[in-house]
C-alpha atoms as a PDB file:
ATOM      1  CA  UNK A   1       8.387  -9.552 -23.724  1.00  0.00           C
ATOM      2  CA  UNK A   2      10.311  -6.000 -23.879  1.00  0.00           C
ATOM      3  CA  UNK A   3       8.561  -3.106 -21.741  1.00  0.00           C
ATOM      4  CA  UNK A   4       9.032   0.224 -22.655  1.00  0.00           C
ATOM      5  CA  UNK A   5       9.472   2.609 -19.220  1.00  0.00           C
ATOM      6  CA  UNK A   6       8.905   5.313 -22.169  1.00  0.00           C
ATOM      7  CA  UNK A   7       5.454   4.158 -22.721  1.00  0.00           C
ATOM      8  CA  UNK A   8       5.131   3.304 -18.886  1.00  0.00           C
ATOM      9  CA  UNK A   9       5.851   6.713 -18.264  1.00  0.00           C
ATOM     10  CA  UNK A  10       3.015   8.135 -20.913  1.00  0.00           C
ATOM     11  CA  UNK A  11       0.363   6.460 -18.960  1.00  0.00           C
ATOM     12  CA  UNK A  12      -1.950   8.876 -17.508  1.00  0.00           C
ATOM     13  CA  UNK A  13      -1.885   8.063 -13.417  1.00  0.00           C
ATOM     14  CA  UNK A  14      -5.644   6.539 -13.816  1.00  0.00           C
ATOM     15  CA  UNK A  15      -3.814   4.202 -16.490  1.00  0.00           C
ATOM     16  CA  UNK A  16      -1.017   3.607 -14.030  1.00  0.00           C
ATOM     17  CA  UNK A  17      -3.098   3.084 -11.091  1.00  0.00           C
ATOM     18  CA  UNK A  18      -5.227   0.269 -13.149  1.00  0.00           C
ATOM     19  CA  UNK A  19      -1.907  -1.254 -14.629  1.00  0.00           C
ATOM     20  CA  UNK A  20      -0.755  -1.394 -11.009  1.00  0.00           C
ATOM     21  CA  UNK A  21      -4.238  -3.155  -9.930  1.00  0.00           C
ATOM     22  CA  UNK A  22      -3.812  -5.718 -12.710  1.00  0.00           C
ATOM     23  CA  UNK A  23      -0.475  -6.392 -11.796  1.00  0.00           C
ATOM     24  CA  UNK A  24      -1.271  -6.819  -8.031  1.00  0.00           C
ATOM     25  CA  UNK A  25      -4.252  -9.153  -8.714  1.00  0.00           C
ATOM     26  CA  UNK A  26      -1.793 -11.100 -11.238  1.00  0.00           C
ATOM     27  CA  UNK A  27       0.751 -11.590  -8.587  1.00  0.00           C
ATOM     28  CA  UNK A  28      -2.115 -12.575  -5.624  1.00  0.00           C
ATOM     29  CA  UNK A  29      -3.781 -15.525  -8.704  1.00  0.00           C
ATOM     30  CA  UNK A  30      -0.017 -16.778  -9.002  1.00  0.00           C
ATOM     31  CA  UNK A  31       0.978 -20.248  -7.675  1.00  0.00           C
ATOM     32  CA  UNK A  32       4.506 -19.440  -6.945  1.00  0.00           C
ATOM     33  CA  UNK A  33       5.324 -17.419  -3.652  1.00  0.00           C
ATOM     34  CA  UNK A  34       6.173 -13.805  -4.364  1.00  0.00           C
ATOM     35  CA  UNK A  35       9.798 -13.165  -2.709  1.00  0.00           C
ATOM     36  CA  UNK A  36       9.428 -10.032  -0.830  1.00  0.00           C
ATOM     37  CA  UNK A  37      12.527  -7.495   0.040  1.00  0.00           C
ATOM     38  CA  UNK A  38      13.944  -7.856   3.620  1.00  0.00           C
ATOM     39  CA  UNK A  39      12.782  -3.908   3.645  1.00  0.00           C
ATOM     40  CA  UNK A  40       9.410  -5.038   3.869  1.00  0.00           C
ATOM     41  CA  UNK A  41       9.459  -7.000   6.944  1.00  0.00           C
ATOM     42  CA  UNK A  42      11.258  -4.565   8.681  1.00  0.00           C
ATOM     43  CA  UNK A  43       8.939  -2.011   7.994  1.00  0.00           C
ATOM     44  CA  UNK A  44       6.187  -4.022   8.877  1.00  0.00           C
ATOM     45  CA  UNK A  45       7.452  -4.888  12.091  1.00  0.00           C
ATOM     46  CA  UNK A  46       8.426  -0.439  12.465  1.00  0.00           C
ATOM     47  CA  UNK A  47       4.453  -0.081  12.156  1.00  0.00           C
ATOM     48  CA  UNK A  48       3.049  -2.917  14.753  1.00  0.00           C
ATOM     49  CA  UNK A  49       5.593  -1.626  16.999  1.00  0.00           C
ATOM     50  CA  UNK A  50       4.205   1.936  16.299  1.00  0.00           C
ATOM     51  CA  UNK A  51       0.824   0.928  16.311  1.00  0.00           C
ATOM     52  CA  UNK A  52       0.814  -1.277  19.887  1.00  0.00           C
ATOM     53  CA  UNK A  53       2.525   1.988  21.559  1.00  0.00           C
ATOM     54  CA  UNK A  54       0.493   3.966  23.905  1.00  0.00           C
ATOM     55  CA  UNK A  55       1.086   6.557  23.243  1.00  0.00           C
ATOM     56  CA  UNK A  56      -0.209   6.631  19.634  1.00  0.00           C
ATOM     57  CA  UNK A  57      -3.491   5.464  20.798  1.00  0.00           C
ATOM     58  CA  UNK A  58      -6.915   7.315  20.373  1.00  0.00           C
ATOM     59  CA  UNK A  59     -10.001   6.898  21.918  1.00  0.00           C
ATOM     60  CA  UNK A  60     -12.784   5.599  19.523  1.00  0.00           C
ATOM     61  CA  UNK A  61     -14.425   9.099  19.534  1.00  0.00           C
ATOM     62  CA  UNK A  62     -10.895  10.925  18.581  1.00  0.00           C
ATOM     63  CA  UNK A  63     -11.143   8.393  15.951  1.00  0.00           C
ATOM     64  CA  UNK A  64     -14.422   8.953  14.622  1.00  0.00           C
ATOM     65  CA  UNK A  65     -13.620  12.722  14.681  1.00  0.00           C
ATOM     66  CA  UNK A  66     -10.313  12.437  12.754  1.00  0.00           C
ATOM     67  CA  UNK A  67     -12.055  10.916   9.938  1.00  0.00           C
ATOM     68  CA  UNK A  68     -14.839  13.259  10.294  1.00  0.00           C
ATOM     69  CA  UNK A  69     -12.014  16.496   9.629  1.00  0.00           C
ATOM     70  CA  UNK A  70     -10.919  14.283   6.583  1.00  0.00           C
ATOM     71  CA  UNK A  71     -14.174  13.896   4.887  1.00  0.00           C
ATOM     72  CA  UNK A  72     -15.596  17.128   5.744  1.00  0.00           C
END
């Protein structure tokens, strides 16, 4: 099966964004293992580090009003 990036590229982003839904589903039904890029892991373990450091902590209630400022 040939793809055309051309025709990729027409897709309006809604189009694109449900192609790319499709496509993820596909690839989470699929029996084989997906091999992932060695990027990946790295950057996975970048953002626990990031995420377990102190100093990027909040308080639930700096939480609650950081998402507040977003959907406000």
């Amino acid at each position: 099966m040939a793809i055309n990036a051309d025709d990729l590229r027409a897709l309006s982003p809604a189009e694109k964004l449900q192609l790319i839904g499709w496509l993820w589903d596909d690839l989470n039904e699929s029996a084989e293992e997906v091999p992932l890029p060695d990027w990946i892991d790295r950057e996975a373990v970048r953002r626990r580090k990031e995420m377990r450091s102190p100093e990027n902590r909040v308080s639930y209630e700096e939480m609650q009003k950081r998402i507040g400022q977003r959907n406000g």
